[in-house]
Protein backbone atom coordinates (compact mmCIF):
# COMPACT_ATOMS: atom_id res chain seq x y z
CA UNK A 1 -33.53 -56.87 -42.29
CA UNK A 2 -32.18 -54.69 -39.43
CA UNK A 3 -28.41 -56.21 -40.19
CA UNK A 4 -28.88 -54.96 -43.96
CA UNK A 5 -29.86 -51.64 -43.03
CA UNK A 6 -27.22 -51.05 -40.50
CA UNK A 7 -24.65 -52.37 -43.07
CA UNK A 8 -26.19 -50.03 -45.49
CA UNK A 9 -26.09 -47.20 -43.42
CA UNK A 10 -22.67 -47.70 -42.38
CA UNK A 11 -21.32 -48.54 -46.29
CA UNK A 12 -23.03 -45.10 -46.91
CA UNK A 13 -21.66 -43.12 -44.05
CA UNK A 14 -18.06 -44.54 -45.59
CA UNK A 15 -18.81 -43.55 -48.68
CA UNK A 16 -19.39 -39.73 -47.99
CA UNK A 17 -17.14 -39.80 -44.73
CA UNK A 18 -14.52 -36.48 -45.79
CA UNK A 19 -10.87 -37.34 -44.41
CA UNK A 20 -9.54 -35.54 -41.24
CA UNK A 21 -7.15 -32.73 -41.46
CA UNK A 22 -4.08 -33.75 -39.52
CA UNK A 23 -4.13 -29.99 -38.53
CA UNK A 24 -5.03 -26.73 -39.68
CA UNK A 25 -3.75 -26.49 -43.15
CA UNK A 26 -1.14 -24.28 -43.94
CA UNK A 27 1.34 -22.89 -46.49
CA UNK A 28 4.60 -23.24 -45.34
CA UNK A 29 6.72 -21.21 -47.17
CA UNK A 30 8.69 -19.39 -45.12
CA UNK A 31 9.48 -16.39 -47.56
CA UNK A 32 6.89 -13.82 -48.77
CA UNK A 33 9.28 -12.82 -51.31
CA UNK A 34 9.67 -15.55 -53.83
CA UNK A 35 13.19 -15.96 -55.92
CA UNK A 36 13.86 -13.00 -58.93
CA UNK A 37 12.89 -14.51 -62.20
CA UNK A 38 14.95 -13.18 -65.34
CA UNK A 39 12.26 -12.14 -68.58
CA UNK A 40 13.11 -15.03 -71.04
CA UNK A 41 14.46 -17.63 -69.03
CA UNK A 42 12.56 -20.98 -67.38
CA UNK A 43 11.45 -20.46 -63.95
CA UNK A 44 10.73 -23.09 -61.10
CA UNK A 45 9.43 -22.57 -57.38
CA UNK A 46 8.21 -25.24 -54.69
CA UNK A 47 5.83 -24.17 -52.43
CA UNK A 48 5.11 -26.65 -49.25
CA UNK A 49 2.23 -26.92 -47.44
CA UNK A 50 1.01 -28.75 -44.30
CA UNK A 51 -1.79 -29.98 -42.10
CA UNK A 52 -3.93 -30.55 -44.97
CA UNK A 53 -6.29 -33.11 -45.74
CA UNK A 54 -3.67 -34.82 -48.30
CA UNK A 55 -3.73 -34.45 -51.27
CA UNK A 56 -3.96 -31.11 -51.87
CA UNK A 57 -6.65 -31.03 -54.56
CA UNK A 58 -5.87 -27.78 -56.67
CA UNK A 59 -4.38 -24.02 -56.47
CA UNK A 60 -5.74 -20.54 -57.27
CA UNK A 61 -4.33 -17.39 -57.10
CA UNK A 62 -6.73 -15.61 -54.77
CA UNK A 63 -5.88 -11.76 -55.64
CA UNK A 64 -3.58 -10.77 -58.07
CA UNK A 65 -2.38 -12.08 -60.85
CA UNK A 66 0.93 -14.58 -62.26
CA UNK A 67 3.64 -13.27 -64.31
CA UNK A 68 3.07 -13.78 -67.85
CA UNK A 69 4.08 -17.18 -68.88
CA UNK A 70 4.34 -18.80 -65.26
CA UNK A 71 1.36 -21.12 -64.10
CA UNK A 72 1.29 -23.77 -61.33
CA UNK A 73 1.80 -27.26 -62.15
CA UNK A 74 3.13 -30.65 -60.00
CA UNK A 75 0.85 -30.35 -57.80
CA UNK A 76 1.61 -33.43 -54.97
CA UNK A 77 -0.02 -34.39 -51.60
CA UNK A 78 2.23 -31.65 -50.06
CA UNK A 79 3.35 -29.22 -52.06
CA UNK A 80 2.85 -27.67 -55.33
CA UNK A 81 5.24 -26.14 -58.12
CA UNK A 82 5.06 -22.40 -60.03
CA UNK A 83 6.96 -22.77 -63.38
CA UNK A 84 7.32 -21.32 -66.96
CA UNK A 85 9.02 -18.52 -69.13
CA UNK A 86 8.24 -15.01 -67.53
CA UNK A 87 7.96 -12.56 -70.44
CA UNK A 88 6.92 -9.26 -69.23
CA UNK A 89 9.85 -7.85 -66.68
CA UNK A 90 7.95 -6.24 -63.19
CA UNK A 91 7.06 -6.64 -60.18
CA UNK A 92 4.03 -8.93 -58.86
CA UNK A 93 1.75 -9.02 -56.07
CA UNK A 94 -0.72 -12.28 -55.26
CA UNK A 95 -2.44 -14.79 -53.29
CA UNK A 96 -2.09 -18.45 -53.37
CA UNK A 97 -5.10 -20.38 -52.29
CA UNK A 98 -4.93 -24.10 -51.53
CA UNK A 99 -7.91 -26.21 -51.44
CA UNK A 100 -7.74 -29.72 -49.59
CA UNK A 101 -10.20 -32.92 -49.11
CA UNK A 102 -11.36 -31.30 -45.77
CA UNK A 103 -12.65 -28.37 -47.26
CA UNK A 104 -10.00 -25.83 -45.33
CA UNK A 105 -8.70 -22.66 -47.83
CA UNK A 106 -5.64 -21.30 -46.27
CA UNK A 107 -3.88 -18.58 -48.60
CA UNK A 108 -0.79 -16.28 -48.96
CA UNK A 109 -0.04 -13.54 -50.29
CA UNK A 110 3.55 -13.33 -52.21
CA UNK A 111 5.84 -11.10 -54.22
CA UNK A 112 7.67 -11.62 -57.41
CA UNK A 113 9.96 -9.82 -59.30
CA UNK A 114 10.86 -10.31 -62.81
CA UNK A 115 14.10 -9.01 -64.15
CA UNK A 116 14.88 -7.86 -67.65
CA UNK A 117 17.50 -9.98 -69.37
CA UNK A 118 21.29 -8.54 -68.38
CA UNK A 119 22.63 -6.14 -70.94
CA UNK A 120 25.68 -4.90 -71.47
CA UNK A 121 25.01 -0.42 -72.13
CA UNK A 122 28.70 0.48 -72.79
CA UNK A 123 28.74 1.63 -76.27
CA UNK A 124 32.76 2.12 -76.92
CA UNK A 125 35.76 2.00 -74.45
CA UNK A 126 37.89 5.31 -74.11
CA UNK A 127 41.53 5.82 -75.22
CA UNK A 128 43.95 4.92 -73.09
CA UNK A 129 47.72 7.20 -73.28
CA UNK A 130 50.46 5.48 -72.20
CA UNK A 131 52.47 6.39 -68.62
CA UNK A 132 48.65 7.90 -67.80
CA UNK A 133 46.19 6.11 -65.10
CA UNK A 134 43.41 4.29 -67.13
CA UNK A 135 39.80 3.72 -65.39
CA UNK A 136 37.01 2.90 -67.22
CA UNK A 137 33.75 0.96 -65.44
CA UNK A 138 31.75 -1.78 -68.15
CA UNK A 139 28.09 -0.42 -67.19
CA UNK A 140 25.25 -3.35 -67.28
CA UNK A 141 21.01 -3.18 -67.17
CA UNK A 142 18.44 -5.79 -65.85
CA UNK A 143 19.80 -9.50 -64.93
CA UNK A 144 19.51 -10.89 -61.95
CA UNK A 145 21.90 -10.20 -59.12
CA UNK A 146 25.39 -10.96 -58.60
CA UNK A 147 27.19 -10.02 -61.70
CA UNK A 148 30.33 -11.55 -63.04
CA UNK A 149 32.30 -10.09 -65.63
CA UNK A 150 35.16 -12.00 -67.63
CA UNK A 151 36.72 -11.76 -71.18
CA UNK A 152 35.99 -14.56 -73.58
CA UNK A 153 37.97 -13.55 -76.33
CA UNK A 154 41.22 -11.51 -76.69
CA UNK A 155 43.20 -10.47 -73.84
CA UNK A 156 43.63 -6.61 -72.24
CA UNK A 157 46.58 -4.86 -72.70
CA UNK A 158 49.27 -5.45 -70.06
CA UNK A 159 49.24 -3.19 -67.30
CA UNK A 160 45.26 -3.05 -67.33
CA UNK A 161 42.90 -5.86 -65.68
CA UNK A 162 39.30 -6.21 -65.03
CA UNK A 163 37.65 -6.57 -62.00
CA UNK A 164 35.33 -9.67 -62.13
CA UNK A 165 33.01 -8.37 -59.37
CA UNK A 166 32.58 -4.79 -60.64
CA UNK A 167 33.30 -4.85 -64.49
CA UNK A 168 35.94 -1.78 -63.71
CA UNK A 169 39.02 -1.76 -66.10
CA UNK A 170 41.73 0.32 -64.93
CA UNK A 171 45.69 0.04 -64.79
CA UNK A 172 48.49 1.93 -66.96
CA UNK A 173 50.17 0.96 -70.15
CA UNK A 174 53.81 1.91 -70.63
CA UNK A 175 53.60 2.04 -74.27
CA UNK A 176 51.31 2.74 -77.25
CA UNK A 177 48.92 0.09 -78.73
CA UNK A 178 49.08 -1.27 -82.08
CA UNK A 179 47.85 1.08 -84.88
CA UNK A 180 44.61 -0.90 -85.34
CA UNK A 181 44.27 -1.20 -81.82
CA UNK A 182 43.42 -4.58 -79.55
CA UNK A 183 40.09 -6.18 -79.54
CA UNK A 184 38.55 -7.91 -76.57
CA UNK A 185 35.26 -9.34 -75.86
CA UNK A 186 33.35 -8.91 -72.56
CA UNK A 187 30.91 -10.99 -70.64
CA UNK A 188 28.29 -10.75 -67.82
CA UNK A 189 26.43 -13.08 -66.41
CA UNK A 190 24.24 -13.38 -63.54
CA UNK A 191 23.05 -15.35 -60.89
CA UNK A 192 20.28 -17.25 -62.98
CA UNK A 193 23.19 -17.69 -65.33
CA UNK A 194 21.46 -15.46 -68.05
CA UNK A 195 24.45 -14.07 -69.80
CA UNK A 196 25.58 -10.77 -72.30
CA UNK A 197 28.62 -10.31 -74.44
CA UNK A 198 30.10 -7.43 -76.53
CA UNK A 199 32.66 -6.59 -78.30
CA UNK A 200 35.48 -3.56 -77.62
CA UNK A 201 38.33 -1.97 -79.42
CA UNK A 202 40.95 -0.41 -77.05
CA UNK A 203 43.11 2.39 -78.71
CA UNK A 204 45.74 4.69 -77.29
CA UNK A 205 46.92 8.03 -77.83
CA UNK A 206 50.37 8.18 -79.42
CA UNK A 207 51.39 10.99 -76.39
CA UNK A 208 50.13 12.67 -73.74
CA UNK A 209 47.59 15.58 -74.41
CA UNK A 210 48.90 19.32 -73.89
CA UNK A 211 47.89 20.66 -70.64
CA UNK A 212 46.06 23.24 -72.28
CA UNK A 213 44.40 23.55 -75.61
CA UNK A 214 46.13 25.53 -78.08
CA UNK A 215 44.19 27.97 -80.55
CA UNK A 216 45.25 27.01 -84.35
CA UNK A 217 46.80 30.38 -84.89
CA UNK A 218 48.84 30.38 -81.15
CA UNK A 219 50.15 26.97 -82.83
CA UNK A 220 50.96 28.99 -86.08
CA UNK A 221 52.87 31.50 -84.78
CA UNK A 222 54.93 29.55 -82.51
CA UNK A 223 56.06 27.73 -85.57
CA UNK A 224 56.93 30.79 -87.04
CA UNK A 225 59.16 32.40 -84.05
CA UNK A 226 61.29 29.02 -84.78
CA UNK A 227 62.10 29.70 -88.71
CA UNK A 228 64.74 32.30 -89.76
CA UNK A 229 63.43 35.55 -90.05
CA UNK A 230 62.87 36.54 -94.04
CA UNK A 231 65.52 38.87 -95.54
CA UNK A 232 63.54 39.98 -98.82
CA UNK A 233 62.39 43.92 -97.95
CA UNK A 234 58.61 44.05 -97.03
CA UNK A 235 56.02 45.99 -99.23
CA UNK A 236 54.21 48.33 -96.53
CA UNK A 237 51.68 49.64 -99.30
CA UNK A 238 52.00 50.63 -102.81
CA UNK A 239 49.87 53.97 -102.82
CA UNK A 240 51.75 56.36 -104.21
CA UNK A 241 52.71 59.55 -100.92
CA UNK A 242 50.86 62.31 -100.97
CA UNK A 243 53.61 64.38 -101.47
CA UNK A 244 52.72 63.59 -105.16
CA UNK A 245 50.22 65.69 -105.40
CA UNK A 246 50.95 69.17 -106.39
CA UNK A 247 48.09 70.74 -104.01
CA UNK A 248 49.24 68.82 -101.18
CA UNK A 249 51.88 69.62 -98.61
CA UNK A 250 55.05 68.15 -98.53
CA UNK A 251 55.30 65.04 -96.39
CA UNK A 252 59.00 64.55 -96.81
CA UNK A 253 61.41 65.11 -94.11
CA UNK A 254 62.65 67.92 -92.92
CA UNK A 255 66.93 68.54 -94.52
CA UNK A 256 69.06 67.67 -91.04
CA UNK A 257 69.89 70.51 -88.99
CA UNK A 258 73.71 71.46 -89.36
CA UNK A 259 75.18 69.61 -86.22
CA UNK A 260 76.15 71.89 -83.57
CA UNK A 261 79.86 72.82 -82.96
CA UNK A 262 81.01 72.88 -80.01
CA UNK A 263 81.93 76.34 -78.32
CA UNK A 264 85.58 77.94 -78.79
CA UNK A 265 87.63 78.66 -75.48
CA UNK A 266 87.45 81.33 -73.72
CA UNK A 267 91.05 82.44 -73.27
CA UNK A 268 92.68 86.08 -71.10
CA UNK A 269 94.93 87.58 -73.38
């Protein structure tokens, strides 16, 4: 009888016996701030953990909240995995909280960031004159780091290029473009390899602008000093001179003086 009870008491000391910790259980991740995340596009993060009493049994966010769409899944004996579709671009603040067979709750706080999809915000390109220094910068919005610009489709004119880094177009043509003008399409993409295109029309100017702007009528009467000057007699005014009227004093002009003659010699007789 004492046998069965000590073999009972051991099988029951088993049974409720809670593994030991190999240490003090941990998150390992070395990085508080966790990778940027693009609005739209699939997301996956590892986290680690160690010195826990394997396997780790589940995850909670301790303060804070998860991005829209994200939640943690794959959870193994040492580590655990945050995936999904972010939806709602901003930035995040929260704890993770592990809990293990040994009843330890270690917890971190981490920082997310959730980019809007990359856009290209260039509405039109600008005219480009020939012989004339051409710069013109492709502005972007959202993505996620580490842009890359290339042309897909059509080719610039020569004497221009893009920079791939920057999305600056610059260079100088030597001659005008065709009437309907040249077509390219532009793309960006970013790091995530969330991408943007859109579509340009680059015209030129047939010759170089004045230096100054010319009023319509300063154009007007420059055209008219280079004509011949008109020989038909110009009508000053067609009221009748009011020499016409009998109570009204003469406005003609006055009968020429008799020239004078020049004075005789004096001679001494």
């Amino acid at each position: 009888m004492k046998r069965l009870f000590a073999f009972a008491a051991l099988s029951t000391a088993s049974l409720f016996a809670w593994p030991n910790p190999s240490g003090t259980c941990n998150i390992t991740t070395a990085s508080a701030q966790l990778p940027t995340a693009v609005s739209g596009q699939p997301y996956s993060f590892t986290f680690t953990s160690s010195g826990c009493a394997e396997p780790v049994r589940f995850v909670e966010i301790a303060t804070g909240a998860l991005p829209a769409g994200l939640a943690f899944t794959a959870v193994a004996p040492t580590t655990f995995t945050l995936s999904g579709t972010p939806s709602i671009p901003g930035n995040y603040v929260f704890a993770v909280r592990l809990f293990d067979l040994g009843f330890q709750f270690p917890s971190k706080t981490f920082t997310m960031k959730v980019e809007s999809p990359v856009a290209i915000l260039t509405p039109a390109l600008s005219s480009i004159t020939p012989n004339v220094a051409y710069s013109e910068q492709i502005r972007t919005s959202g993505g996620n780091g580490g842009l890359s610009f290339s042309i897909v489709e059509g080719s610039l004119p020569a004497g221009l290029t893009l920079l791939s880094s920057t999305g600056l177009i610059s260079g100088t043509i030597t001659s005008a473009l065709p009437a309907t003008g040249t077509v390219i399409r532009i793309r960006v993409t970013d790091l995530a390899g969330s991408s943007s295109e859109y579509p340009f029309t680059l015209v030129s100017n047939a010759s170089p602008s004045p230096l100054w702007p010319l009023h319509p009528r300063v154009r007007l009467v420059l055209r008219t000093r280079s004509t011949s000057i008109p020989t038909s007699p110009v009508v000053v005014s067609s009221i009748p001179l009011a020499s016409s009227r009998p109570d009204s004093p003469s406005l003609q002009p006055p009968a020429s003086s008799p020239a004078p003659q020049p004075a005789s010699a004096c001679t001494i007789s």
